[in-house]
C-alpha atoms as a PDB file:
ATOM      1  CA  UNK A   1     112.609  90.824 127.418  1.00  0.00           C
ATOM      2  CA  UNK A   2     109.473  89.252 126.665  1.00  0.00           C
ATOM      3  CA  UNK A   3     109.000  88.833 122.786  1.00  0.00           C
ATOM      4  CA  UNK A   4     106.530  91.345 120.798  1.00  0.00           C
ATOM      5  CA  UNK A   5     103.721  88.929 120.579  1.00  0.00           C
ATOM      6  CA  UNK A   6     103.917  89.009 124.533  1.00  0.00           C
ATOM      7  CA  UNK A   7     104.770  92.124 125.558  1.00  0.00           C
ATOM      8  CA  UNK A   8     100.885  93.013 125.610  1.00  0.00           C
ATOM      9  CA  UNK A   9      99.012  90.026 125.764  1.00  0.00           C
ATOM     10  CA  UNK A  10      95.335  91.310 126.880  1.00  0.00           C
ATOM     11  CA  UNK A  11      95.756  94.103 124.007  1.00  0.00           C
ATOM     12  CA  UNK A  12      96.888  92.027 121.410  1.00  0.00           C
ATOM     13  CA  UNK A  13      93.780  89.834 121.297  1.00  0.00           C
ATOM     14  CA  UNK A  14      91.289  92.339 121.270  1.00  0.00           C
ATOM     15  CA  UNK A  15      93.222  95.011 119.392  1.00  0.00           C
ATOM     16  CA  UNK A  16      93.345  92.279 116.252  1.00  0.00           C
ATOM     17  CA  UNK A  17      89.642  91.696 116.122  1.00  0.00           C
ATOM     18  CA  UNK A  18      89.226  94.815 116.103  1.00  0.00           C
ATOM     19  CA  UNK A  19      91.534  96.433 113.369  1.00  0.00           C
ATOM     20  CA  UNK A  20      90.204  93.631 111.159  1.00  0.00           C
ATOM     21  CA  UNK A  21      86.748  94.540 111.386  1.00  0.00           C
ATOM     22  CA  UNK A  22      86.641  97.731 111.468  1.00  0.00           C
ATOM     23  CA  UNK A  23      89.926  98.789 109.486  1.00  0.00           C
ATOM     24  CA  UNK A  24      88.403 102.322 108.822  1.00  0.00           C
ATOM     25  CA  UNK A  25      87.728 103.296 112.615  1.00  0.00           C
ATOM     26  CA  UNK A  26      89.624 106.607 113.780  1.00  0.00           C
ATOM     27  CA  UNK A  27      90.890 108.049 110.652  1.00  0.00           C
ATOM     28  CA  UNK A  28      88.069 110.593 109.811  1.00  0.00           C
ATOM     29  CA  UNK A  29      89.718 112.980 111.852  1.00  0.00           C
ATOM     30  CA  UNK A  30      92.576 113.077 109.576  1.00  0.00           C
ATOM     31  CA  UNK A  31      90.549 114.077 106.962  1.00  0.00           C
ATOM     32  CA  UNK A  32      88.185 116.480 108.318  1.00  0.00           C
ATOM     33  CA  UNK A  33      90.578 118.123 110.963  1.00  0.00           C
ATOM     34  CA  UNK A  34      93.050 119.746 108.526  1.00  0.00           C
ATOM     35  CA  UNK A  35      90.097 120.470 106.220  1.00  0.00           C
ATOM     36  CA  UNK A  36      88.367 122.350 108.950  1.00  0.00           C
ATOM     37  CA  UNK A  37      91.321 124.318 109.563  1.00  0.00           C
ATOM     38  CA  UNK A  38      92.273 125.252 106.125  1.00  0.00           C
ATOM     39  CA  UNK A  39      88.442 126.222 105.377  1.00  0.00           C
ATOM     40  CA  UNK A  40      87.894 128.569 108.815  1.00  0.00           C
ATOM     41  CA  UNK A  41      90.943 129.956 109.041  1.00  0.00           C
ATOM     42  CA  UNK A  42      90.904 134.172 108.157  1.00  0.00           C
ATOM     43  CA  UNK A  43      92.869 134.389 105.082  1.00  0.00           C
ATOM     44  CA  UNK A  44      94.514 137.782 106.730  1.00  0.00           C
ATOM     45  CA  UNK A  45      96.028 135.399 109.129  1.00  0.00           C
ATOM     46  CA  UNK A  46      99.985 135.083 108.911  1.00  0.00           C
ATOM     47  CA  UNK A  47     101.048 132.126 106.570  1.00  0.00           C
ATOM     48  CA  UNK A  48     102.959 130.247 109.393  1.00  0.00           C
ATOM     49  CA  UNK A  49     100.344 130.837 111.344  1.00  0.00           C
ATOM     50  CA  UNK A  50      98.136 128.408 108.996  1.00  0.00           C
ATOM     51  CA  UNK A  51     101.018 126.242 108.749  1.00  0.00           C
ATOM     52  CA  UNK A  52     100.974 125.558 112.877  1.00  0.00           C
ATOM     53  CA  UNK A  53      97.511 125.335 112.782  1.00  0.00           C
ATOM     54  CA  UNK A  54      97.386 122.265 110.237  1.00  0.00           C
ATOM     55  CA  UNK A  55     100.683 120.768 111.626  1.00  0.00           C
ATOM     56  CA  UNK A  56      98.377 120.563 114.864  1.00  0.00           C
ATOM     57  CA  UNK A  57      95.484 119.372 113.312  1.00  0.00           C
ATOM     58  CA  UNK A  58      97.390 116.361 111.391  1.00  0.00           C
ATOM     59  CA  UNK A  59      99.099 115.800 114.604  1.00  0.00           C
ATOM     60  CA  UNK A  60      96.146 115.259 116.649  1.00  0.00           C
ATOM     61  CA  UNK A  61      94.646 113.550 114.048  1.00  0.00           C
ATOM     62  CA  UNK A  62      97.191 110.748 114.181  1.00  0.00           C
ATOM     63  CA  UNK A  63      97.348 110.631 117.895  1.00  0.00           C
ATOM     64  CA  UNK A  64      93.411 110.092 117.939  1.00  0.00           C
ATOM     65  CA  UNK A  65      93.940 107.422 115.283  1.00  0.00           C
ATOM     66  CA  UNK A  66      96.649 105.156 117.615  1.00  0.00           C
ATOM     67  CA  UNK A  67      94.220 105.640 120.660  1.00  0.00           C
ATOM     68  CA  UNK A  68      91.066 105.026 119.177  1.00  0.00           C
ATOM     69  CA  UNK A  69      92.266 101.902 118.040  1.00  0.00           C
ATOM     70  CA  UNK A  70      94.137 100.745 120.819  1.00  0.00           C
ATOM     71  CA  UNK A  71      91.614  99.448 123.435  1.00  0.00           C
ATOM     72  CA  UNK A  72      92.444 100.811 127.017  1.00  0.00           C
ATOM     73  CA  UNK A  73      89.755 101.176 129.015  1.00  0.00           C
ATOM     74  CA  UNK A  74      91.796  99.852 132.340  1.00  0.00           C
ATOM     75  CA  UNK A  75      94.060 102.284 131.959  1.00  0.00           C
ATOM     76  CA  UNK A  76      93.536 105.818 134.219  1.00  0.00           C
ATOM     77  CA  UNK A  77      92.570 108.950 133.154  1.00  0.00           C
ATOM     78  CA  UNK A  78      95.688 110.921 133.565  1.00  0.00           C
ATOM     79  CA  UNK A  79      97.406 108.530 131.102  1.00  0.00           C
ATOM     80  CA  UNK A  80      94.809 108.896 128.514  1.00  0.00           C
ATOM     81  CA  UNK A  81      95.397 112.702 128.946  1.00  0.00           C
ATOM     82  CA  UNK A  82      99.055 112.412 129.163  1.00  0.00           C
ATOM     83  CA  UNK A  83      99.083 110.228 125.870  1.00  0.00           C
ATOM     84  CA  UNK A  84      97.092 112.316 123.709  1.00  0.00           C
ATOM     85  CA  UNK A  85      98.235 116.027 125.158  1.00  0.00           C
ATOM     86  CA  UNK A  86     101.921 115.640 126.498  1.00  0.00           C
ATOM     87  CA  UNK A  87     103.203 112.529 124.861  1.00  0.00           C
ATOM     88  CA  UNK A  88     104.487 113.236 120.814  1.00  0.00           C
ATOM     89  CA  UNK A  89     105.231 109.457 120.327  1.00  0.00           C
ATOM     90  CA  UNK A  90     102.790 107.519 118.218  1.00  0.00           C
ATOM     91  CA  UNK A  91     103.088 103.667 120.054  1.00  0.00           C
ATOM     92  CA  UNK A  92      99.461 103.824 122.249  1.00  0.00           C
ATOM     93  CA  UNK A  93     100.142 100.132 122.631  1.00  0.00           C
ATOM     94  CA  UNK A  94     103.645 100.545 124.127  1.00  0.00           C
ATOM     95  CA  UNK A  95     102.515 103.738 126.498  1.00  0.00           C
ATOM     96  CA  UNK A  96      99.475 102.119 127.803  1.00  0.00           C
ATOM     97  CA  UNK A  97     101.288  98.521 128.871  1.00  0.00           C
ATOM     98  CA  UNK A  98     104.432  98.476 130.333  1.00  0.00           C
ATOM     99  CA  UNK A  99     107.044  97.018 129.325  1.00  0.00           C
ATOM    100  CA  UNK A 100     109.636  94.738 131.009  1.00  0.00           C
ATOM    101  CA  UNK A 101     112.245  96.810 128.806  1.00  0.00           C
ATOM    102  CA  UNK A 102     111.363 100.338 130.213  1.00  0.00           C
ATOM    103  CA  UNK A 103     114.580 102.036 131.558  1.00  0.00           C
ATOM    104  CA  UNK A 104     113.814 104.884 134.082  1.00  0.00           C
ATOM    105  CA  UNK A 105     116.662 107.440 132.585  1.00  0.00           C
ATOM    106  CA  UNK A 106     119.761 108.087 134.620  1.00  0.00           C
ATOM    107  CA  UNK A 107     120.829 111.749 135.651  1.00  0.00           C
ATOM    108  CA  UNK A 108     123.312 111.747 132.828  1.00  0.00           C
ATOM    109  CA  UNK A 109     120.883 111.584 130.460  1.00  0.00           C
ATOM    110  CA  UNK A 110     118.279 114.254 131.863  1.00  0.00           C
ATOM    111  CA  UNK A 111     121.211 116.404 131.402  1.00  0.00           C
ATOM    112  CA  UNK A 112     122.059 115.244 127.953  1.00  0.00           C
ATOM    113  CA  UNK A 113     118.625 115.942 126.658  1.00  0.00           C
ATOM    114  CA  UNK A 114     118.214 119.509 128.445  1.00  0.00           C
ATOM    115  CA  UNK A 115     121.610 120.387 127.274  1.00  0.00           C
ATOM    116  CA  UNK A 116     119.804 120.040 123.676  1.00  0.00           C
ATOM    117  CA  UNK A 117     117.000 121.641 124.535  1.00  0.00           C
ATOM    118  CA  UNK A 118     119.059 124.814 126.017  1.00  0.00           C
ATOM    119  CA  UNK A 119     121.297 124.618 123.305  1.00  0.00           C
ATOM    120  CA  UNK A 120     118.366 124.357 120.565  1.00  0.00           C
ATOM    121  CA  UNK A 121     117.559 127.837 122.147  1.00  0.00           C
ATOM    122  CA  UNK A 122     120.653 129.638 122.144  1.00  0.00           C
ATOM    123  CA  UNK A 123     121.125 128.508 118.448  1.00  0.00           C
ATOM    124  CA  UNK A 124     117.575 130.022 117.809  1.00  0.00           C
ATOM    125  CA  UNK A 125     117.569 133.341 119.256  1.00  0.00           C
ATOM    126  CA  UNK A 126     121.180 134.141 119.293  1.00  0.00           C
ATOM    127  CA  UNK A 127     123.249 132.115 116.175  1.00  0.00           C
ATOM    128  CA  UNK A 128     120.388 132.816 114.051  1.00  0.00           C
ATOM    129  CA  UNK A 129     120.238 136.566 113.956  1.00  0.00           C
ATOM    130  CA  UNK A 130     124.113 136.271 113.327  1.00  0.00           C
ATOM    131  CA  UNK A 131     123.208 135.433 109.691  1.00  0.00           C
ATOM    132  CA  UNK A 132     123.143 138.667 107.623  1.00  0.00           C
ATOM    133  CA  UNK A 133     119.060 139.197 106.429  1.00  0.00           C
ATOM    134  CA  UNK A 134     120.506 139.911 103.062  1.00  0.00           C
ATOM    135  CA  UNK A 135     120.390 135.921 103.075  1.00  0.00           C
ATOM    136  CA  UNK A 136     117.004 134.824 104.214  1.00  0.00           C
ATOM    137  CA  UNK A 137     117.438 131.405 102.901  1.00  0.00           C
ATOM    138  CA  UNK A 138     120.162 130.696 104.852  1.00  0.00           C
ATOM    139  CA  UNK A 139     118.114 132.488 107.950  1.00  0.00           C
ATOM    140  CA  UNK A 140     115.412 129.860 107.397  1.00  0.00           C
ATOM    141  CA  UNK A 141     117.607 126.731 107.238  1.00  0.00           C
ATOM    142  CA  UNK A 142     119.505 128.185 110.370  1.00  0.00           C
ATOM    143  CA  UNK A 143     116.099 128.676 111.924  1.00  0.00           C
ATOM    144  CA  UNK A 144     115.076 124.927 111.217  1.00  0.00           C
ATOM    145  CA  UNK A 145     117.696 123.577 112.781  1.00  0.00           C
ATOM    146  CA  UNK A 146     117.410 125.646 116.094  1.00  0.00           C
ATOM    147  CA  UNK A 147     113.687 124.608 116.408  1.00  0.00           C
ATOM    148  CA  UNK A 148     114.742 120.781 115.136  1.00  0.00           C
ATOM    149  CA  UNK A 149     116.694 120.500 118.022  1.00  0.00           C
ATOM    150  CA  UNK A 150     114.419 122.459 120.205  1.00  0.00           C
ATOM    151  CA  UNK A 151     111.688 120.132 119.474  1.00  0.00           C
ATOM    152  CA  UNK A 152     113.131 116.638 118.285  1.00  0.00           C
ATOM    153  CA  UNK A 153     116.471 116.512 119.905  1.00  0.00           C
ATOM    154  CA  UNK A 154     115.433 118.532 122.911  1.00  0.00           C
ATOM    155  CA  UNK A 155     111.830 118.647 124.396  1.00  0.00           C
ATOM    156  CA  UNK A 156     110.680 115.021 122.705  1.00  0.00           C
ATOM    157  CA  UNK A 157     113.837 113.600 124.708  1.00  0.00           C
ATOM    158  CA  UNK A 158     112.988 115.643 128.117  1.00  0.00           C
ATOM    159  CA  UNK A 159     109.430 114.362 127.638  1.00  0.00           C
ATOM    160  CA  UNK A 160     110.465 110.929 127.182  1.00  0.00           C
ATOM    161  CA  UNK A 161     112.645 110.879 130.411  1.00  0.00           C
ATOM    162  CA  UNK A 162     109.585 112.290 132.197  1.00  0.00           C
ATOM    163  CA  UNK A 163     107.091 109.322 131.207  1.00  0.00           C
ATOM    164  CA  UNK A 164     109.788 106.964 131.801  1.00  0.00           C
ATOM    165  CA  UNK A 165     110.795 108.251 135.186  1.00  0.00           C
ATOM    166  CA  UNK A 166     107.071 107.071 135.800  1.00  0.00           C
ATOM    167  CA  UNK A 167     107.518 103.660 134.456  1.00  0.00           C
ATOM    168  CA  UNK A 168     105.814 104.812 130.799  1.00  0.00           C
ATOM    169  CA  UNK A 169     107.589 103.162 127.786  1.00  0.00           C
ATOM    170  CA  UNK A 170     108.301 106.344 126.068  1.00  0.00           C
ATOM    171  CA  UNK A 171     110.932 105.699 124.494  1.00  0.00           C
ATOM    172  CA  UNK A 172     112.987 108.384 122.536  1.00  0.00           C
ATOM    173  CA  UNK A 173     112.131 109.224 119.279  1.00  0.00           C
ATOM    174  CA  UNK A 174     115.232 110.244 117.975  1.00  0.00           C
ATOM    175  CA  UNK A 175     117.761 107.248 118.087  1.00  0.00           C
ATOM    176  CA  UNK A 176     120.988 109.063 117.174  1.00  0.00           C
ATOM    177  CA  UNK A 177     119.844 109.434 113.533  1.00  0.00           C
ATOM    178  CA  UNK A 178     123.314 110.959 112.487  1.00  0.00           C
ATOM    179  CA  UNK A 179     124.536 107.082 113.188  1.00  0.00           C
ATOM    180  CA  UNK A 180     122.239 105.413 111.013  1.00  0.00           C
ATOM    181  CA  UNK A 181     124.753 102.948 108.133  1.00  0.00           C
ATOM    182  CA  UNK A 182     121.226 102.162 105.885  1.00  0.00           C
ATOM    183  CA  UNK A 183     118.209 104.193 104.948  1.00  0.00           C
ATOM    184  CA  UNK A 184     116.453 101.387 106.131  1.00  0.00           C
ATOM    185  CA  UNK A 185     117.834 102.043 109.956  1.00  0.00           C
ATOM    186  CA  UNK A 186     117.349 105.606 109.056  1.00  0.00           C
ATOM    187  CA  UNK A 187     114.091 105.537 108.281  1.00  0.00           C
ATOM    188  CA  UNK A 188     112.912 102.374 110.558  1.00  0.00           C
ATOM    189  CA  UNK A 189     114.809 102.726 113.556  1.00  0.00           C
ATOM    190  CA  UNK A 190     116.420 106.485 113.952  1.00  0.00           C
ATOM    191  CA  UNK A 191     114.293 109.294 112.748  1.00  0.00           C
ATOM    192  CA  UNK A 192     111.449 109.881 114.474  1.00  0.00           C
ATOM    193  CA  UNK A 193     110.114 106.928 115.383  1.00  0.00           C
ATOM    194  CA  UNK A 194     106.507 108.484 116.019  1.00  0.00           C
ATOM    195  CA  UNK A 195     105.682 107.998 112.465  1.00  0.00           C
ATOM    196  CA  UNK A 196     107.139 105.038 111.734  1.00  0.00           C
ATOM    197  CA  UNK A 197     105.031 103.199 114.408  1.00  0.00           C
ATOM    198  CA  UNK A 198     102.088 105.392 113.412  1.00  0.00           C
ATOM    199  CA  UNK A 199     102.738 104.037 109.766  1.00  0.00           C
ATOM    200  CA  UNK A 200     103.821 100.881 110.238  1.00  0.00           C
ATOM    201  CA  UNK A 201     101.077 100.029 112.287  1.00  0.00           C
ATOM    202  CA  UNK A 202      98.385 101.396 109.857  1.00  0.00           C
ATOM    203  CA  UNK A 203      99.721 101.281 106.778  1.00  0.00           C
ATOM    204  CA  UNK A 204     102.763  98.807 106.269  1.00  0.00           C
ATOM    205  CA  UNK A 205     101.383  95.416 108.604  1.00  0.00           C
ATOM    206  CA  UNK A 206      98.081  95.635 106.679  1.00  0.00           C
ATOM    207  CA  UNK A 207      99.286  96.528 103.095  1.00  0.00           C
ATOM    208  CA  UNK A 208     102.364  93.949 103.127  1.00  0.00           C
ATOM    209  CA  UNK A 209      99.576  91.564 103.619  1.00  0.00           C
ATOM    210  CA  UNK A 210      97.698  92.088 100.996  1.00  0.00           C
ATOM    211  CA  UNK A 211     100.047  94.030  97.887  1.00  0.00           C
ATOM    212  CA  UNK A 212     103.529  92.929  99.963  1.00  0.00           C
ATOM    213  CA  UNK A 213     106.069  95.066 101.549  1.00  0.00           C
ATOM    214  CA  UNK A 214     107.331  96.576  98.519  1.00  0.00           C
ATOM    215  CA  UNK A 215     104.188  98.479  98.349  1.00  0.00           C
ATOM    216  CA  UNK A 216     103.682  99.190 101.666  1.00  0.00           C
ATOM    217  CA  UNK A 217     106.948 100.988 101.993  1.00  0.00           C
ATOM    218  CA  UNK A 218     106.245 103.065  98.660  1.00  0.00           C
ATOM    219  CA  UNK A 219     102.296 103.449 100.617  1.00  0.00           C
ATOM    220  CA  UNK A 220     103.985 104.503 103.936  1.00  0.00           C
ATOM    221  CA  UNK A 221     106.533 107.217 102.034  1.00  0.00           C
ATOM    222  CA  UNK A 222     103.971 108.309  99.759  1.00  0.00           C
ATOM    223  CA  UNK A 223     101.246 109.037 103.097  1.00  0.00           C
ATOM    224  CA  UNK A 224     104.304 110.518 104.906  1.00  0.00           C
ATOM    225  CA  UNK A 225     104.490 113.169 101.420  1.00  0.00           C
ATOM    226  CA  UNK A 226     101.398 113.798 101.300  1.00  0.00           C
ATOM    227  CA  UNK A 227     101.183 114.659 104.814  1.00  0.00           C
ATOM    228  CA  UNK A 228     104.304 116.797 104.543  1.00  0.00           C
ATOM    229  CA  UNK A 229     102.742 118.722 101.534  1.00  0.00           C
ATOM    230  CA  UNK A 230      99.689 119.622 103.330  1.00  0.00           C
ATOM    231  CA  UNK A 231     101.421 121.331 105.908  1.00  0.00           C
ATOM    232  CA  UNK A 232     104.349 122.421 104.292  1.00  0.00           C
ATOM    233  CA  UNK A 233     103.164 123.495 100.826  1.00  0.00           C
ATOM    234  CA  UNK A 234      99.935 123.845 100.976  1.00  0.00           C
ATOM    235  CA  UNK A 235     100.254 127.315 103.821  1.00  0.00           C
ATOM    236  CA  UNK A 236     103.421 128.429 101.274  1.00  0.00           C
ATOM    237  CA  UNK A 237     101.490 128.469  98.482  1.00  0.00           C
ATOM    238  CA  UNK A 238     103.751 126.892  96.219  1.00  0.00           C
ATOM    239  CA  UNK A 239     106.672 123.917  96.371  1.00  0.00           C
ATOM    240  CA  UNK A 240     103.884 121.589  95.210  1.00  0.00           C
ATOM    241  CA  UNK A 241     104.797 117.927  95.364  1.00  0.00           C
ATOM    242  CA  UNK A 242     108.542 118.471  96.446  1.00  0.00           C
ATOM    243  CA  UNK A 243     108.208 116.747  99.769  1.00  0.00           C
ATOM    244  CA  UNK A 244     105.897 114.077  98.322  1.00  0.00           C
ATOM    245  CA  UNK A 245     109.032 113.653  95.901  1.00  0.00           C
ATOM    246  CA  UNK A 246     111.565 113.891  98.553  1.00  0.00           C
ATOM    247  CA  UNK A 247     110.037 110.924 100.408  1.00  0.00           C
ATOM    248  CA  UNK A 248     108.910 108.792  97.164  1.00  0.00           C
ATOM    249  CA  UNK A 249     113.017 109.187  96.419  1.00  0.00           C
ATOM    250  CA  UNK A 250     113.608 107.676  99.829  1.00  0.00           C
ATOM    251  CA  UNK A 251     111.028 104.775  99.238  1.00  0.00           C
ATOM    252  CA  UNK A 252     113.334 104.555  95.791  1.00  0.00           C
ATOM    253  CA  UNK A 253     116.593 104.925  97.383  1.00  0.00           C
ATOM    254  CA  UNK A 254     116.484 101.964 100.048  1.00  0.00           C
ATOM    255  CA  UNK A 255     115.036  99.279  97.734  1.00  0.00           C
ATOM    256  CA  UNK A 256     118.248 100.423  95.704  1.00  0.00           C
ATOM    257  CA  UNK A 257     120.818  99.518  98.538  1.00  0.00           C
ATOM    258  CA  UNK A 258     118.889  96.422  98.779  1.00  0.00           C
ATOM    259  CA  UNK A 259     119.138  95.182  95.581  1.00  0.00           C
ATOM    260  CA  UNK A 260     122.310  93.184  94.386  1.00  0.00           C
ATOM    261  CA  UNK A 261     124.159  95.653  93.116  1.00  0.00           C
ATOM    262  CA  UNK A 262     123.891  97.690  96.644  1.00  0.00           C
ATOM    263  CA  UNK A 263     124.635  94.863  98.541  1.00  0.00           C
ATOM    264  CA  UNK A 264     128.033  94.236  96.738  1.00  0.00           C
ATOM    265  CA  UNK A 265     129.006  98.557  96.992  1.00  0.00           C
ATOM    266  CA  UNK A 266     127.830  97.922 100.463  1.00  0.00           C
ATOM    267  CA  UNK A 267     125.234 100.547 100.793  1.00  0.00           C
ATOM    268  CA  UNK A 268     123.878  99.310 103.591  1.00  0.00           C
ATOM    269  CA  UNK A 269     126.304  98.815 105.706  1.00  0.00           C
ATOM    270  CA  UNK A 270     129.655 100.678 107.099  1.00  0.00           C
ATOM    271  CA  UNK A 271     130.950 103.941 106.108  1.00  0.00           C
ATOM    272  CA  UNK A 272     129.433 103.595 102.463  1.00  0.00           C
ATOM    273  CA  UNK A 273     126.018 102.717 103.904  1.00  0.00           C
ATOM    274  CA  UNK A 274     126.932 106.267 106.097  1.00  0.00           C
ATOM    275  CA  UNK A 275     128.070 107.858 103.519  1.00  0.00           C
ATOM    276  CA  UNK A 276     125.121 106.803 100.639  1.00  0.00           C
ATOM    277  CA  UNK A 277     122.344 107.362 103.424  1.00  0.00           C
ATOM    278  CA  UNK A 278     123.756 111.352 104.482  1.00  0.00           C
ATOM    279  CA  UNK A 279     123.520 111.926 101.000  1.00  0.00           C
ATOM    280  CA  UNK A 280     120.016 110.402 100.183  1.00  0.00           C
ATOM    281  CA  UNK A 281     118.964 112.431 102.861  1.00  0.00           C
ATOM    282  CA  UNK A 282     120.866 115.832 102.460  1.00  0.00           C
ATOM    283  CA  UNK A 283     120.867 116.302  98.617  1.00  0.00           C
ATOM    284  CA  UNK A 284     117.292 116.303  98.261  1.00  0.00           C
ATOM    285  CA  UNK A 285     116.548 118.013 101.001  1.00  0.00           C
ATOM    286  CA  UNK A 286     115.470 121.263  99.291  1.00  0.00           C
ATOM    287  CA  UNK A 287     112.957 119.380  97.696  1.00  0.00           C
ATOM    288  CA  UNK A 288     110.844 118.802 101.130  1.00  0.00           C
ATOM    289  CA  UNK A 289     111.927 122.375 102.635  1.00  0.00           C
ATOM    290  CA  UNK A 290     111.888 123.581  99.755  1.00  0.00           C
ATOM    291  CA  UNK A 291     111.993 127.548  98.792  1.00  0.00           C
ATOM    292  CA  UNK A 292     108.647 128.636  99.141  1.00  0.00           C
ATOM    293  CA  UNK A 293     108.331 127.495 102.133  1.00  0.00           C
ATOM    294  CA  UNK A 294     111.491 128.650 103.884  1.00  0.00           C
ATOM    295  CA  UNK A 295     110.841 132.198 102.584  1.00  0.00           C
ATOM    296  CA  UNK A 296     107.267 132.338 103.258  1.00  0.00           C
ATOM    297  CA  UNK A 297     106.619 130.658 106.359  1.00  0.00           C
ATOM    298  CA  UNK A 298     109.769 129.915 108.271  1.00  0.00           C
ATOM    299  CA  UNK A 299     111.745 133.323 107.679  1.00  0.00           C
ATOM    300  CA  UNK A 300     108.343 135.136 108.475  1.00  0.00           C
ATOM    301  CA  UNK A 301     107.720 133.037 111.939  1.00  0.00           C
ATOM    302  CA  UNK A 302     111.436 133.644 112.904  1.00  0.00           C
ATOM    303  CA  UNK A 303     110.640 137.604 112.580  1.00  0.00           C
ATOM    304  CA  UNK A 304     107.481 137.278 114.430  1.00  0.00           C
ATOM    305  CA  UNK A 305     108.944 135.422 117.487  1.00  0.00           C
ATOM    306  CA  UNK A 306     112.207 137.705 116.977  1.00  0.00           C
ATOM    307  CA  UNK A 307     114.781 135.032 116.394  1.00  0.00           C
ATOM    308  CA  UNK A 308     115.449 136.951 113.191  1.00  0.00           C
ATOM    309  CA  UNK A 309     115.723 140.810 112.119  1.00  0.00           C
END
């Protein structure tokens, strides 16, 4: 395996002169996509229906960031199209140069990550309406995790097998996240991994220069709020802040197990690091799905698509 500074030797020269001149290039979109959306869209329009539209409009936002900046001009067409349209994953530089460490996957794991998929469905449109409608928070957080693994667990994984069946480093994006012993692996290593090499890329290498990487892991969880409050709170019309809180308490909660005293309760490590990261994760969870939201956009959408009475 080649080491990082190698694995992409043509695009690492140019891609550096580049970022460093012109740090601002690509990231209009970002801005102007989401505000296009929530200025044209007809306010009779369902409320999840504003909600998809802006979780589109971020999304392609942040793909046209990572290939705007990554310089591929030798690549072909149909990769540029498959990156930005059928490709979820955030690491231009890793799709567009291959890798000695791409691993086409083995029949066992096609099945694996249909088996999610399929069961991602069945969850959605049959253990779902199980749950009385007297309870529509608990319909919405049953909901969420139907399309979670639908969409995470299930058709990011198939799509990942697909590239790499074609040689694409595509890797995953969900690293068995339920297996993580540290926020830190949580966060860096097992939860989708799209926007921790879209923010790590954009916001952590050039901050930590500059401020250090204390800073540009509070900059990276604060964007990552933000984000999730424009699409999440903003449609609901109310939840303000929670996820921006949620994610600022994960930015808190891993330089804790880092510190000294975390070290020696071993909080980042073993069953306590386990143990301390499910909870960091779980307890506040209300905070970034918060109730609002569930009630007014997921339990809605779940209706309309009639995986809930």
């Amino acid at each position: 395996m080649l080491p990082a500074t190698m694995k992409y030797p043509k695009l690492m020269r140019s891609d550096a002169t580049a970022e460093s001149a012109r740090w601002w290039r690509g990231w209009l979109p970002l801005f102007l996509l989401p505000a296009v959306v929530f200025l044209l869209t007809p306010a009779e329009w369902p409320r999840w229906g504003l909600m998809w539209l802006l979780a589109v409009a971020v999304y392609f936002a942040c793909k046209w960031l990572t290939w705007r900046r990554t310089p591929a001009s030798g690549a072909p067409l149909w990769k540029h199209v498959g990156y930005l349209l059928t490709w979820p994953g955030m690491d231009a530089e890793a799709f567009f140069y291959k890798s000695a460490a791409v691993a086409r996957p083995s029949i066992g794991e096609w099945l694996f990550a249909t088996a999610k998929l399929a069961a991602g469905v069945a969850w959605l449109f049959g253990v779902v309406r199980l749950v009385p409608p007297q309870y529509p928070y608990v319909v919405g957080w049953a909901g969420m995790i139907g399309m979670g693994f639908i969409l995470h667990f299930g058709l990011f994984h198939v799509l990942s097998c697909a590239w790499r069946s074609l040689d694409v480093d595509a890797r995953p994006l969900m690293n068995w996240p339920v297996a993580a012993t540290s926020l830190s692996d949580y966060w860096g290593r097992r939860w989708n991994t799209a926007f921790r090499d879209l923010a790590h890329r954009f916001l952590f290498r050039p901050l930590a220069s500059r401020l250090g990487p204390r800073w540009a892991i509070l900059a990276g969880f604060l964007f990552s709020g933000i984000l999730h409050d424009l699409v999440i709170s903003l449609p609901a019309g109310g939840g303000y802040c929670g996820p921006t809180a949620f994610f600022m308490l994960q930015g808190g909660a891993i330089f804790l197990e880092r510190t000294r005293q975390g070290r020696r309760m071993g909080l980042g490590r073993g069953s306590r690091g386990w143990l301390f990261t499910m909870l960091a994760v779980l307890l506040p969870a209300a905070l970034l799905f918060h109730p609002p939201f569930v009630l007014k956009i997921v339990v809605p959408f779940l209706q309309a698509i009639g995986a809930a009475a």
